[in-house]
PDB file of N, CA and C in Angstrom:
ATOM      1  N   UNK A   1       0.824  -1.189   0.000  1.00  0.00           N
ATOM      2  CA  UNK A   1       0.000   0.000   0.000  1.00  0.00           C
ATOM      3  C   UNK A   1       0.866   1.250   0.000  1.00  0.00           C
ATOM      4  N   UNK A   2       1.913   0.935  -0.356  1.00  0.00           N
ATOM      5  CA  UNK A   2       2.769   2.108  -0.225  1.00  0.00           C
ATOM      6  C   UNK A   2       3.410   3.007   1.121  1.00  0.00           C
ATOM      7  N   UNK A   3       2.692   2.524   2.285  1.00  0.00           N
ATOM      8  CA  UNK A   3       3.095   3.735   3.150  1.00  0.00           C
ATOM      9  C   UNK A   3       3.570   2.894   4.524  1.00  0.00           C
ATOM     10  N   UNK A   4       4.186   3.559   5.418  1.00  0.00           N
ATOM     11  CA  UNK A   4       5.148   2.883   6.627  1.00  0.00           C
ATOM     12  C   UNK A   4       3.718   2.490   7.821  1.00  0.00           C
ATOM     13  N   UNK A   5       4.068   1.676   8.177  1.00  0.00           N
ATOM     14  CA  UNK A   5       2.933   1.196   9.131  1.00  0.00           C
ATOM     15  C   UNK A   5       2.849   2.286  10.381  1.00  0.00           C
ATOM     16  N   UNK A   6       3.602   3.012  11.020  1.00  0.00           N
ATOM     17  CA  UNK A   6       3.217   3.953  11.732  1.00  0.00           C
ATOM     18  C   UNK A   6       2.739   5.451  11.145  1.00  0.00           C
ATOM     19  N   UNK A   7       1.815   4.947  10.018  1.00  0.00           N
ATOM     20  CA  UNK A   7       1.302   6.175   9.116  1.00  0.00           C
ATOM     21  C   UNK A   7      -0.110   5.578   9.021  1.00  0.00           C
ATOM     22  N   UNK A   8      -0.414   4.444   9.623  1.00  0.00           N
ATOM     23  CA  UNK A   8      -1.759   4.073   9.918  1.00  0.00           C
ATOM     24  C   UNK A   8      -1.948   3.516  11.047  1.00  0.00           C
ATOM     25  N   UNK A   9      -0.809   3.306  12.301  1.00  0.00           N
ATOM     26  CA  UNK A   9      -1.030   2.479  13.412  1.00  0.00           C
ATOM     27  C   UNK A   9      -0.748   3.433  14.201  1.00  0.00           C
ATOM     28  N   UNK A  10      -0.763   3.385  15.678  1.00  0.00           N
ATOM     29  CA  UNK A  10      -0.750   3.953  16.359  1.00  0.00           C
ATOM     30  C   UNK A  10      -1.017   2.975  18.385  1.00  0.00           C
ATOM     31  N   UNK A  11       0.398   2.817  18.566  1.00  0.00           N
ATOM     32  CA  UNK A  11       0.311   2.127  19.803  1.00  0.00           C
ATOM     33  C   UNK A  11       0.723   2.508  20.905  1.00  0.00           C
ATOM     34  N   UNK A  12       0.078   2.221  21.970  1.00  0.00           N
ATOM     35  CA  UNK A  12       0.819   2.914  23.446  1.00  0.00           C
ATOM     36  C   UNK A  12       0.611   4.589  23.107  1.00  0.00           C
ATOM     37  N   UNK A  13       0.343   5.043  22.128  1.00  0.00           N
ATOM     38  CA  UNK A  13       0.296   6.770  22.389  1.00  0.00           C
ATOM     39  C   UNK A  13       0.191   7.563  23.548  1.00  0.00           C
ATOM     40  N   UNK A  14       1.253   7.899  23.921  1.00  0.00           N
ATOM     41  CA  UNK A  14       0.469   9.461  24.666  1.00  0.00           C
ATOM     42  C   UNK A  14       0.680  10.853  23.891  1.00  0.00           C
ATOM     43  N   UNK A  15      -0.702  11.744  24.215  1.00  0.00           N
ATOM     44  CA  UNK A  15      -0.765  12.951  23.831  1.00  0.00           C
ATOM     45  C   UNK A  15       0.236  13.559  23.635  1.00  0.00           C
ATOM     46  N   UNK A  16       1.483  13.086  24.087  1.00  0.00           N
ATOM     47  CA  UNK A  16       2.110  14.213  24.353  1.00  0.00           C
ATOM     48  C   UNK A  16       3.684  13.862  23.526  1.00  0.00           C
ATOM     49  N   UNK A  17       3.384  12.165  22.964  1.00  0.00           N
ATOM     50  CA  UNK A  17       4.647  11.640  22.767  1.00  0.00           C
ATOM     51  C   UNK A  17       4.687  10.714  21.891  1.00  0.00           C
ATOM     52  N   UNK A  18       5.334  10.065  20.987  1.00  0.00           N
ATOM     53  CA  UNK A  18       5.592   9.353  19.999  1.00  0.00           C
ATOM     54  C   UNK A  18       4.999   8.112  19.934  1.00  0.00           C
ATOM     55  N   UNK A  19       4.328   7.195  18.932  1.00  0.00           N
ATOM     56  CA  UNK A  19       3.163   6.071  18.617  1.00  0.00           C
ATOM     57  C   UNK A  19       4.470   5.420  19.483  1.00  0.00           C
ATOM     58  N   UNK A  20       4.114   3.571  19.745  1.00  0.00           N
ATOM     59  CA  UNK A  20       5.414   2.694  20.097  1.00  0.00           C
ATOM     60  C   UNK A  20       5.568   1.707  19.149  1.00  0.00           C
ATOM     61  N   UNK A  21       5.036   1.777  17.956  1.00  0.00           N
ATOM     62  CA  UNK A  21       5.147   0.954  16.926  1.00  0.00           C
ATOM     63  C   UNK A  21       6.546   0.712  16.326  1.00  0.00           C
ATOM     64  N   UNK A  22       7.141   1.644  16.512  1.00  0.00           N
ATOM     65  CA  UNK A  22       8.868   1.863  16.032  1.00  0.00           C
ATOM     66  C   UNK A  22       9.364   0.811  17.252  1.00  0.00           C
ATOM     67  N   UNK A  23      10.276   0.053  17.055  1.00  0.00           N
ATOM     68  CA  UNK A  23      11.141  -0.875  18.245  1.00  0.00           C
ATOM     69  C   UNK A  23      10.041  -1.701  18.761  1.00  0.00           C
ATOM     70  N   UNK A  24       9.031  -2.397  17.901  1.00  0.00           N
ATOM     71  CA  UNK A  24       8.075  -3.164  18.466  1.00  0.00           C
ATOM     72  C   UNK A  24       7.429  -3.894  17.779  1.00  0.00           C
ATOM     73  N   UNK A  25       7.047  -5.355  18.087  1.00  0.00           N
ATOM     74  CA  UNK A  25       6.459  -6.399  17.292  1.00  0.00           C
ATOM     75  C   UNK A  25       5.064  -6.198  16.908  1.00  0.00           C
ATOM     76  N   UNK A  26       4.400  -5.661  16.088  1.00  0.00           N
ATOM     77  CA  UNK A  26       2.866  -5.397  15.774  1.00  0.00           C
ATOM     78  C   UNK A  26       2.062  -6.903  15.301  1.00  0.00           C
ATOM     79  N   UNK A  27       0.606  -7.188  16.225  1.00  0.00           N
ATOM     80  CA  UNK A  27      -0.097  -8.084  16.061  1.00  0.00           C
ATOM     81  C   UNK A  27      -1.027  -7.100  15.342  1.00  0.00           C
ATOM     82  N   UNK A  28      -1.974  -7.089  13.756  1.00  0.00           N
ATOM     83  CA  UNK A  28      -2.943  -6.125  13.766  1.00  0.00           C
ATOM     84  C   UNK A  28      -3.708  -7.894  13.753  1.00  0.00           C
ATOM     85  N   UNK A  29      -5.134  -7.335  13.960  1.00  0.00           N
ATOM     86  CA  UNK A  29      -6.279  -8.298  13.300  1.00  0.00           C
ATOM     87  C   UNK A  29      -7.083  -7.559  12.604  1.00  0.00           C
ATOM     88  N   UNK A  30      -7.723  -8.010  11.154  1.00  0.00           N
ATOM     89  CA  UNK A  30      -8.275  -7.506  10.381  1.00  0.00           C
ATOM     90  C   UNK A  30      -9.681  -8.286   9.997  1.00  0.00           C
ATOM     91  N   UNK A  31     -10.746  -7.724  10.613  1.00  0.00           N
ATOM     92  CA  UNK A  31     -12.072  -8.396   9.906  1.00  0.00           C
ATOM     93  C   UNK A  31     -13.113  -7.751   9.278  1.00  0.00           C
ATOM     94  N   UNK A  32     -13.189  -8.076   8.040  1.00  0.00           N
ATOM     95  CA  UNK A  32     -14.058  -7.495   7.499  1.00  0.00           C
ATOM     96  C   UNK A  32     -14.972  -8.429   7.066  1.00  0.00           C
ATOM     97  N   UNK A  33     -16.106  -8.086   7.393  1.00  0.00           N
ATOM     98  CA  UNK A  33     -18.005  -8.629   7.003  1.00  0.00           C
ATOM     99  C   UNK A  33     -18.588  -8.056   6.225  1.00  0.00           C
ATOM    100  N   UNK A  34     -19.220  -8.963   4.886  1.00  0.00           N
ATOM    101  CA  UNK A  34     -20.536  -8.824   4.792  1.00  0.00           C
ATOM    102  C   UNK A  34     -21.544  -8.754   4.771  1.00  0.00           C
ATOM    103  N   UNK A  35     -22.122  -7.608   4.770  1.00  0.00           N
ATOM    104  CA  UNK A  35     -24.033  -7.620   5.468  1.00  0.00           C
ATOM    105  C   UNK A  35     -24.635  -7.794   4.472  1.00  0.00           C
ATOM    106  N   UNK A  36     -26.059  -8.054   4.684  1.00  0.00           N
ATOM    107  CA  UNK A  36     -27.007  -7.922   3.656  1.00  0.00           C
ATOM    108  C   UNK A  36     -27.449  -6.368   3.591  1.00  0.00           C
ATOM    109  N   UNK A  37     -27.599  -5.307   2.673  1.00  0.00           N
ATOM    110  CA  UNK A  37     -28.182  -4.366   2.784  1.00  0.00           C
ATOM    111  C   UNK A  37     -28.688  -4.368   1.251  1.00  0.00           C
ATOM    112  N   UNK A  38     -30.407  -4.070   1.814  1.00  0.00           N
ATOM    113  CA  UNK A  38     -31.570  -3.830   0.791  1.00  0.00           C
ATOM    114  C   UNK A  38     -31.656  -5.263   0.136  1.00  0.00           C
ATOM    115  N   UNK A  39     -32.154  -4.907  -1.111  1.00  0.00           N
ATOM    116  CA  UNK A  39     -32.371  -5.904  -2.177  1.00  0.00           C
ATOM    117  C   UNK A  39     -31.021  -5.749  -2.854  1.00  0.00           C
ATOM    118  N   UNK A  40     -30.204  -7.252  -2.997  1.00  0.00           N
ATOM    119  CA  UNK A  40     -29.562  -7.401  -4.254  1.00  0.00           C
ATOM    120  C   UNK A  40     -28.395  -6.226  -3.814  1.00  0.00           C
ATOM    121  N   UNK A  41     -27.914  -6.232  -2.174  1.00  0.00           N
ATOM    122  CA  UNK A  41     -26.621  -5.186  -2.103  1.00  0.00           C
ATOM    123  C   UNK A  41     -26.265  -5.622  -0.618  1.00  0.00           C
ATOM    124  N   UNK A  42     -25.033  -5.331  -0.408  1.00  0.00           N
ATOM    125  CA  UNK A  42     -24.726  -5.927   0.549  1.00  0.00           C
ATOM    126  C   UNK A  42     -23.475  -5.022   1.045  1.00  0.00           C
ATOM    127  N   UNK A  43     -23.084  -4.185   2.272  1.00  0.00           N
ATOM    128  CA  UNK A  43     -22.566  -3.540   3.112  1.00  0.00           C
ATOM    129  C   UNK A  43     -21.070  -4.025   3.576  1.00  0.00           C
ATOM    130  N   UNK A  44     -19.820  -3.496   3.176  1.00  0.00           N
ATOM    131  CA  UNK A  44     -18.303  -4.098   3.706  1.00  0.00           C
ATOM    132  C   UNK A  44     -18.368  -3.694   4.983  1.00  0.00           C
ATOM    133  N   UNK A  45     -18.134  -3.939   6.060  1.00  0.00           N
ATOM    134  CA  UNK A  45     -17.164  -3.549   7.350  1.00  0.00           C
ATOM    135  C   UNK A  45     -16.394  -4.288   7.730  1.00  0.00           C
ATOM    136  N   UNK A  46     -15.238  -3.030   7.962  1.00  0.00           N
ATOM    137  CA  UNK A  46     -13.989  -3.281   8.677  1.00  0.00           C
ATOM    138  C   UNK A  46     -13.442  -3.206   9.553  1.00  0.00           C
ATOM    139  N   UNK A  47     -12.794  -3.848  10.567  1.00  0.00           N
ATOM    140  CA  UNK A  47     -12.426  -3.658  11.976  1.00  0.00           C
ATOM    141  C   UNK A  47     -10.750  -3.847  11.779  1.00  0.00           C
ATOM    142  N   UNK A  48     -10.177  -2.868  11.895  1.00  0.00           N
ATOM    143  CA  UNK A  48      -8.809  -3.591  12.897  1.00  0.00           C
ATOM    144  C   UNK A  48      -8.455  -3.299  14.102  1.00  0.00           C
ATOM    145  N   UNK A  49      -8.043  -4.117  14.981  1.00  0.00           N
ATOM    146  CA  UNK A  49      -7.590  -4.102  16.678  1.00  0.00           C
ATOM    147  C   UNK A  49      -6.244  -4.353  16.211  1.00  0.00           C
ATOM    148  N   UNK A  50      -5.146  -4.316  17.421  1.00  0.00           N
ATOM    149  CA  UNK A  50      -4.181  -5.493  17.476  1.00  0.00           C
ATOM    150  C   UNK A  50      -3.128  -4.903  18.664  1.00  0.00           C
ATOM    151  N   UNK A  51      -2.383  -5.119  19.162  1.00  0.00           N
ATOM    152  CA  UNK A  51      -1.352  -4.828  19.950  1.00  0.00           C
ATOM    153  C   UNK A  51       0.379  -5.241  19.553  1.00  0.00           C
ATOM    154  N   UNK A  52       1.468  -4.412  20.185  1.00  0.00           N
ATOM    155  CA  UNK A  52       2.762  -4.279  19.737  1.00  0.00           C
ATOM    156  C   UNK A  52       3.144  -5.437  21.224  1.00  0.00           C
ATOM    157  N   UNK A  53       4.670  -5.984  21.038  1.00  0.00           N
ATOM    158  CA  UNK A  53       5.015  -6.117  22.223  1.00  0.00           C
ATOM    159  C   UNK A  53       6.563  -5.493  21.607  1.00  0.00           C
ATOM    160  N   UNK A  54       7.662  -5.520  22.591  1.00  0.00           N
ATOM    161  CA  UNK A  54       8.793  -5.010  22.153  1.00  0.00           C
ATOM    162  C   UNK A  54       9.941  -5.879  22.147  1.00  0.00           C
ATOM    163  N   UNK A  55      10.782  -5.673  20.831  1.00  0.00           N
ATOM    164  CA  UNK A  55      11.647  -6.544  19.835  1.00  0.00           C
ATOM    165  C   UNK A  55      12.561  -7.168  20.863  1.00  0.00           C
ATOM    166  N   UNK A  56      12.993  -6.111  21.541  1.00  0.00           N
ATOM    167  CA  UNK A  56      14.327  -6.253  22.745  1.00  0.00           C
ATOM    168  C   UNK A  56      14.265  -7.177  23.987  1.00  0.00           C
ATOM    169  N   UNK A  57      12.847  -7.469  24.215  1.00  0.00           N
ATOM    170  CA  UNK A  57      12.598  -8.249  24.906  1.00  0.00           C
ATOM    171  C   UNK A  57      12.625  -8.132  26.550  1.00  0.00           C
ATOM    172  N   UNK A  58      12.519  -6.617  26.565  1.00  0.00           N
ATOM    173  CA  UNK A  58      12.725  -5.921  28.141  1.00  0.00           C
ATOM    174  C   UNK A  58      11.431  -6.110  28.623  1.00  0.00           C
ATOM    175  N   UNK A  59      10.178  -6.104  27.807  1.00  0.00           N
ATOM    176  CA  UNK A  59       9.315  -5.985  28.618  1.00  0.00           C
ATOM    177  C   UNK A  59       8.257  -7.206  27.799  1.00  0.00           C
ATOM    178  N   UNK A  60       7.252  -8.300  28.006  1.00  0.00           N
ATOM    179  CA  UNK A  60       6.639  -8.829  27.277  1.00  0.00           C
ATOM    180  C   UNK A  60       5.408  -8.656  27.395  1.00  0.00           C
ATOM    181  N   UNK A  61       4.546  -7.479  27.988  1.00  0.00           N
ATOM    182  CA  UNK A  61       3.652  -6.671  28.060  1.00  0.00           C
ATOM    183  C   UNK A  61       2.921  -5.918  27.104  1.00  0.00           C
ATOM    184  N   UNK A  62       2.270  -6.653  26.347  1.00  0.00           N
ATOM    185  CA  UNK A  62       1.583  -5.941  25.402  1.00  0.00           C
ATOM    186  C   UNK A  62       0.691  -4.754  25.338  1.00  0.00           C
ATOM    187  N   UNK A  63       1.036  -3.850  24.152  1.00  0.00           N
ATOM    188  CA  UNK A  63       0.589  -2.848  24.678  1.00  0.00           C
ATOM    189  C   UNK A  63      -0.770  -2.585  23.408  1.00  0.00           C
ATOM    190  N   UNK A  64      -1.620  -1.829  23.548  1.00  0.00           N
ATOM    191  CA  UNK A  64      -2.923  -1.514  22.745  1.00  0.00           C
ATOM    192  C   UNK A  64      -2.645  -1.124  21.795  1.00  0.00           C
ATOM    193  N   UNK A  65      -3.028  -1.350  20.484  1.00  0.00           N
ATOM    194  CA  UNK A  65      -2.944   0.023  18.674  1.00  0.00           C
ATOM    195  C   UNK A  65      -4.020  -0.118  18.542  1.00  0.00           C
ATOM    196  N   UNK A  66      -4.423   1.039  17.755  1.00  0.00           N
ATOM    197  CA  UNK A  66      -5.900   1.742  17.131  1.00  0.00           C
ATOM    198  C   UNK A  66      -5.049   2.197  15.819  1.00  0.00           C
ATOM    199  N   UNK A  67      -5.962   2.158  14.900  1.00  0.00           N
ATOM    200  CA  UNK A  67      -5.351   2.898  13.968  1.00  0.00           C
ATOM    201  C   UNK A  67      -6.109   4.166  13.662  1.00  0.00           C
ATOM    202  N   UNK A  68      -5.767   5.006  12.785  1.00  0.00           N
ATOM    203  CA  UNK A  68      -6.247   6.306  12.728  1.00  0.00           C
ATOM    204  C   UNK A  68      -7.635   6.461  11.851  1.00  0.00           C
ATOM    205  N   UNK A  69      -7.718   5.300  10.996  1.00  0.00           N
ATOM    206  CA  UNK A  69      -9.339   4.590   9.916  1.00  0.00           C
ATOM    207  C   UNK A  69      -8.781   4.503   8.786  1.00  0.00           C
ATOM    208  N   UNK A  70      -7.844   5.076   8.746  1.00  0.00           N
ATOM    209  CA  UNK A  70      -7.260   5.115   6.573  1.00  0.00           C
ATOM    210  C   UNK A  70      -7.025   3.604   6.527  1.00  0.00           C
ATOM    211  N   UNK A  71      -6.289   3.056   7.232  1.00  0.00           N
ATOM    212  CA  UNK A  71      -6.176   1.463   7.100  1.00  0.00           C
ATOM    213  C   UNK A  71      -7.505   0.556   6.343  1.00  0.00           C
ATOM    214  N   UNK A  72      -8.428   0.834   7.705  1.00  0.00           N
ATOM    215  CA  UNK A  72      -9.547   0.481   7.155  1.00  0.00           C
ATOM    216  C   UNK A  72     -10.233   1.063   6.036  1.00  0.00           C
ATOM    217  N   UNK A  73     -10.048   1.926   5.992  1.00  0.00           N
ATOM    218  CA  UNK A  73     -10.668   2.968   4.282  1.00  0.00           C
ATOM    219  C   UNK A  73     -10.094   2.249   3.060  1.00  0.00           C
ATOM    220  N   UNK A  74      -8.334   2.074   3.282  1.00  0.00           N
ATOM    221  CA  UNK A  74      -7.849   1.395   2.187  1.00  0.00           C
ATOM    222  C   UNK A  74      -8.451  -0.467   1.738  1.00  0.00           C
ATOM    223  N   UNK A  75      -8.556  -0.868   3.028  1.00  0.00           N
ATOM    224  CA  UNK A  75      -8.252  -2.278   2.620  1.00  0.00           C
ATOM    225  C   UNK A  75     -10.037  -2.031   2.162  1.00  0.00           C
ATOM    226  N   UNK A  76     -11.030  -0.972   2.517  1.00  0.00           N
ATOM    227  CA  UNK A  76     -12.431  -1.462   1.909  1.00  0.00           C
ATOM    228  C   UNK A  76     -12.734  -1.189   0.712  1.00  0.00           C
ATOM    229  N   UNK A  77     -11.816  -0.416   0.393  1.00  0.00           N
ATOM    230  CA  UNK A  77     -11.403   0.153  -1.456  1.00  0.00           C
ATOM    231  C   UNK A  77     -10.631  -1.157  -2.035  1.00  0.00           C
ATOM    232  N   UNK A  78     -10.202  -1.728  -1.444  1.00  0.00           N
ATOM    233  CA  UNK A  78      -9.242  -3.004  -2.093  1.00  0.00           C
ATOM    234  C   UNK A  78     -10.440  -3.855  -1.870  1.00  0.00           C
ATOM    235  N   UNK A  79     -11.681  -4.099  -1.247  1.00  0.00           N
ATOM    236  CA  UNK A  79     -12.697  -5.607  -0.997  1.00  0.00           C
ATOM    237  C   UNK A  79     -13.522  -4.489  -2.111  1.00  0.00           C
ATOM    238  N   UNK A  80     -13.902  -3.837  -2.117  1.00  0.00           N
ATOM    239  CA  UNK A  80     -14.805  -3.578  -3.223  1.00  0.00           C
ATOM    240  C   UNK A  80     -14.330  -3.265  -4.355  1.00  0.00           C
ATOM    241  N   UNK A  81     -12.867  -3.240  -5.259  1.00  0.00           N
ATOM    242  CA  UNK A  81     -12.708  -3.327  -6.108  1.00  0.00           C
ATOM    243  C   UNK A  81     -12.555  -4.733  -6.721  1.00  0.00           C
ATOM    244  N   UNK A  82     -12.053  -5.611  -5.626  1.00  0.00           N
ATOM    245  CA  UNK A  82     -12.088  -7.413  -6.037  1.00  0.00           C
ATOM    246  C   UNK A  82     -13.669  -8.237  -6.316  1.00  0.00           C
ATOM    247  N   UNK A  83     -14.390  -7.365  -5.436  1.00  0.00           N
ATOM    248  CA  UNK A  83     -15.981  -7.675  -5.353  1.00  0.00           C
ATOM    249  C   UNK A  83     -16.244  -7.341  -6.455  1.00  0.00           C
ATOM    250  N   UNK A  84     -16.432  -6.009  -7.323  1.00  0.00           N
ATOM    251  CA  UNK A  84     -16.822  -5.462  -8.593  1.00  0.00           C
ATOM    252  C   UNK A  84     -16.021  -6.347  -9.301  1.00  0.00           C
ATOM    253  N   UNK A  85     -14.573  -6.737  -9.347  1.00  0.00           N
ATOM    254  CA  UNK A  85     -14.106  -7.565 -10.406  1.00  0.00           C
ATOM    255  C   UNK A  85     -15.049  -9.145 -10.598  1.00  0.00           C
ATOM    256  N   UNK A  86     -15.174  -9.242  -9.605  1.00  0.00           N
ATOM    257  CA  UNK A  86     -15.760 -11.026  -9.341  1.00  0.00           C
ATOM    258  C   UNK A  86     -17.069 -10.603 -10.128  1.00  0.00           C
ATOM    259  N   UNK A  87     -17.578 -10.005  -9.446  1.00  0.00           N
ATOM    260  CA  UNK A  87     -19.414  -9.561 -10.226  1.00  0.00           C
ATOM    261  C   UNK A  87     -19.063  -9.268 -12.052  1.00  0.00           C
ATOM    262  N   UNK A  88     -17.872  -8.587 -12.336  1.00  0.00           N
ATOM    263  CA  UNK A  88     -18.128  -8.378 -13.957  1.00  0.00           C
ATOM    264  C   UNK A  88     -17.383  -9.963 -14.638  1.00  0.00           C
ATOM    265  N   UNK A  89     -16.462 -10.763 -13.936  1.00  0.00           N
ATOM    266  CA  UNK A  89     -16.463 -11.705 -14.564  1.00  0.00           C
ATOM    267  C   UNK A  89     -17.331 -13.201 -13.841  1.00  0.00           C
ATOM    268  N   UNK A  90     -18.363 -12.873 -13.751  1.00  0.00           N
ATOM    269  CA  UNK A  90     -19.365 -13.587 -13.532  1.00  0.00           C
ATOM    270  C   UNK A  90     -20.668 -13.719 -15.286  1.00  0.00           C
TER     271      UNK A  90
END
């Protein structure tokens, strides 16, 4: 996708101080569902969670990431362009 993972992740943050994704092992989980919506259409959502722990091994305390939503924005532009492909070679 082109861009560094702490340009959509964001772990351990404080207000006041740098994501901890840099010097740290990232778990994301990614689920995305389809709903039924209306007749003959059907709704993507996307979730990602996941947590970092750190490379060095000082601490094995996992810590929380959120991402900022572009993550999820991208990968639902990537399920609905594979979806439209599947539907025109159908």
């Amino acid at each position: 996708m082109g861009k560094r993972t702490l340009e959509y992740v964001r772990c351990a943050h404080e207000m006041t101080g740098p994501s901890a994704v840099a010097g740290r092992r990232l778990r994301l989980t990614i689920l995305t569902t389809v709903r039924p919506d209306g007749v003959a259409r059907v709704r993507l959502e996307t979730e990602v969670g996941g947590e970092a722990t750190s490379i060095e091994g000082v601490s094995t305390a996992p810590v929380a990431c959120v991402t900022n939503g572009q993550l999820e924005m991208r990968l639902h532009q990537l399920m609905e362009e594979l979806v439209r492909g599947w539907a025109v070679r159908r």
